[in-house]
Protein backbone atom coordinates (compact mmCIF):
# COMPACT_ATOMS: atom_id res chain seq x y z
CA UNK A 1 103.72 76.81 100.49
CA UNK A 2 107.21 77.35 102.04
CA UNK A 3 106.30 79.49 105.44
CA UNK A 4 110.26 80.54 105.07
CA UNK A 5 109.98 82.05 101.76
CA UNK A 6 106.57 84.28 102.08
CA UNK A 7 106.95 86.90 99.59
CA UNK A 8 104.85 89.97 98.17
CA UNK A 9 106.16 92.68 95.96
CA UNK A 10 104.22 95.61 93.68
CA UNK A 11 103.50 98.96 93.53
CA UNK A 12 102.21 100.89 96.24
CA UNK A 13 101.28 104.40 96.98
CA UNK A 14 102.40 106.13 100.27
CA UNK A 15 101.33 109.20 101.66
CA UNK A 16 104.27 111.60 102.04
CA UNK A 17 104.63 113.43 105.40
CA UNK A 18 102.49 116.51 103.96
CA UNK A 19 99.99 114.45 102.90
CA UNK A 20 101.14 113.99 99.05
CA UNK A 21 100.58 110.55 97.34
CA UNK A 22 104.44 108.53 95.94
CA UNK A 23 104.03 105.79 93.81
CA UNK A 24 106.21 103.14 95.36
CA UNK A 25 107.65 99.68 94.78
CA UNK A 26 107.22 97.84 97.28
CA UNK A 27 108.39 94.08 98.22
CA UNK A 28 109.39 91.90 100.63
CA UNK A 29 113.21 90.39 101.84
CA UNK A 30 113.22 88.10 104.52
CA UNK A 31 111.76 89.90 107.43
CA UNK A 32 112.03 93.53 105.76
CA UNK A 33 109.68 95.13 103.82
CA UNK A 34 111.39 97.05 101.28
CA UNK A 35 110.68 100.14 99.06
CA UNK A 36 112.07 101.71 96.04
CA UNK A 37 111.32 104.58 93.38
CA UNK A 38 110.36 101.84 90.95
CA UNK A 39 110.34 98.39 90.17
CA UNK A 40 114.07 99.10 88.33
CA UNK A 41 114.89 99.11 92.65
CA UNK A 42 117.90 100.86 91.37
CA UNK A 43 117.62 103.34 94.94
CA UNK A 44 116.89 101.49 97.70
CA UNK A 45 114.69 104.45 99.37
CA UNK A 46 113.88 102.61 103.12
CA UNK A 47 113.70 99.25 104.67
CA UNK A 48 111.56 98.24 107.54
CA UNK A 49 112.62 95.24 109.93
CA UNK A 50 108.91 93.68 110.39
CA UNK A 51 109.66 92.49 113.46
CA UNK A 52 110.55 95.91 115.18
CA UNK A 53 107.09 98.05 113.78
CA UNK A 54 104.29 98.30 115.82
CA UNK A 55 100.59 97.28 114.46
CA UNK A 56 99.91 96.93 110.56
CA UNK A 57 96.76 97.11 109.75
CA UNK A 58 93.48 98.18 107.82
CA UNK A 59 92.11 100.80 107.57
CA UNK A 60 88.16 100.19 107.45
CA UNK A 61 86.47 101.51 104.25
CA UNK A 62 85.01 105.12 105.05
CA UNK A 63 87.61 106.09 107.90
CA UNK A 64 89.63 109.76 107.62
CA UNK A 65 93.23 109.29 106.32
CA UNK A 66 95.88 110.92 108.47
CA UNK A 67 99.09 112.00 107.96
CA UNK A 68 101.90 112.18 110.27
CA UNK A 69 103.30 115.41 109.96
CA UNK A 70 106.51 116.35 112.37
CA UNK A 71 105.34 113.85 114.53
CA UNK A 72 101.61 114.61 115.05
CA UNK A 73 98.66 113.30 113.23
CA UNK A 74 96.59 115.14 111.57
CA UNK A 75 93.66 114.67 108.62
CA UNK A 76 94.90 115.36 104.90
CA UNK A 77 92.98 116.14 101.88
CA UNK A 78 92.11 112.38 101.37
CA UNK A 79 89.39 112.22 103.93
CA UNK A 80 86.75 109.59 104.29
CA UNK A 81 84.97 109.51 100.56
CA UNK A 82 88.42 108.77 99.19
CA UNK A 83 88.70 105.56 101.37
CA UNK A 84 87.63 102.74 99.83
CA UNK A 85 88.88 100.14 101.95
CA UNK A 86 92.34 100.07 100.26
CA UNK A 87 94.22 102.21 102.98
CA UNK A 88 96.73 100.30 105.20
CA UNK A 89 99.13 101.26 108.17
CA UNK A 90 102.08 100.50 109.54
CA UNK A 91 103.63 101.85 112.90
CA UNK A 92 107.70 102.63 113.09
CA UNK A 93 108.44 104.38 116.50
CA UNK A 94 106.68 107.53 115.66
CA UNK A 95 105.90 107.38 112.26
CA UNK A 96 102.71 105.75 110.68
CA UNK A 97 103.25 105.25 106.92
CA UNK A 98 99.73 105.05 105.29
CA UNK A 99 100.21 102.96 102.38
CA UNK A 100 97.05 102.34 99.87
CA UNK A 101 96.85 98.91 96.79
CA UNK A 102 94.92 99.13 94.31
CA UNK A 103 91.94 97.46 96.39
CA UNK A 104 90.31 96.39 99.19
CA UNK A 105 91.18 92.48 97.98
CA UNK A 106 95.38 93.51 97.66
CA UNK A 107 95.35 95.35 100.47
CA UNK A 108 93.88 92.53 103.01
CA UNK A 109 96.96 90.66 101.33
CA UNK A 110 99.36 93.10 101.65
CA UNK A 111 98.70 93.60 105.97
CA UNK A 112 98.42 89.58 106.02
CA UNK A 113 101.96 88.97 104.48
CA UNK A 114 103.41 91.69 106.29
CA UNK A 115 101.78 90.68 109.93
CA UNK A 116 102.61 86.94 108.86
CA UNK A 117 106.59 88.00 108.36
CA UNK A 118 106.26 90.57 111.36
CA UNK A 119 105.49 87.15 113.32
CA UNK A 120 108.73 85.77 112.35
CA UNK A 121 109.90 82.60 113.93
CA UNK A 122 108.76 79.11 113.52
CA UNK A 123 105.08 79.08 115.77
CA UNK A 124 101.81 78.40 115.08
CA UNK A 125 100.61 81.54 115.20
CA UNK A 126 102.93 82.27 112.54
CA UNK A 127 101.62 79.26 110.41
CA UNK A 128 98.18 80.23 110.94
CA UNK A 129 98.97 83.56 109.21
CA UNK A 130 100.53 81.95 105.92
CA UNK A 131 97.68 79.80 106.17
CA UNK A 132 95.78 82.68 105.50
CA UNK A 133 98.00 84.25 103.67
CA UNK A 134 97.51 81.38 100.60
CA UNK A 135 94.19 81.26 100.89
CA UNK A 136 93.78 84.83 100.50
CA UNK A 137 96.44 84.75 97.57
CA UNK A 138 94.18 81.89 95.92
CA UNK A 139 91.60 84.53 95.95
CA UNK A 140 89.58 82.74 98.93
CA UNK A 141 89.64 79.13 98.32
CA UNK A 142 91.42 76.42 100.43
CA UNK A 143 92.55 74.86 96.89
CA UNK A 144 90.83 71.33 97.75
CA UNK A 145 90.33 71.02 94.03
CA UNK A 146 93.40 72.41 92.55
């Protein structure tokens, strides 16, 4: 694997600011994370510099969504029987975007990649994340006999 070329792209859902679920496409440039009304990315909608948000991560299966709405958090209809482990977050200033894959599996991959780019420069930290980033894209396996 190239660690300068770490790429993910597909469709997302995020949770507007009143709570509503977008279908999103979603993918990766450099150190941005990029989304658009579809995979057409005919509108560029928003780009995030990874490097400048604060924590991406998981949310654990069985944990309330929230919602930032006009800059406080509070729970939406999606409470804790609608998580089921595919719920991830990102931090910008004072926004949280709640993002959700289609699993538990694409989501793990999707806050790797992202905290992996978010890293940015050329440490090991950094290659410890794409280390895990291709195992986890090889569904688990370290690819020995590949």
């Amino acid at each position: 694997m190239n660690y300068d070329a770490v790429h993910i792209s597909g469709y997302l859902h995020k949770m507007t600011r009143d709570g509503r679920w977008q279908k999103r496409w979603f993918e990766t440039n450099g150190n941005f994370l990029t989304y658009y009304k579809s995979k057409k990315m005919t509108k560029l909608l928003a780009a995030l510099n990874l490097p400048q948000v604060g924590e991406i991560k998981a949310i654990e299966k069985g944990k309330t969504i929230e919602a930032t709405v006009k800059g406080e958090a509070k729970s939406v209809e999606a409470g804790v029987e609608d998580n089921d482990g595919s719920f991830f977050t990102i931090e910008l200033n004072e926004r949280i975007y709640t993002l959700k894959a289609d699993n538990q599996k694409e989501s793990l991959r999707w806050v790797a990649t992202l905290n992996a780019l978010k890293a940015g420069g050329q440490n090991e930290e950094r290659k410890d994340q794409l280390a895990d980033v291709e195992k986890t894209q090889r569904g688990g396996c370290m690819g020995c006999c590949v």
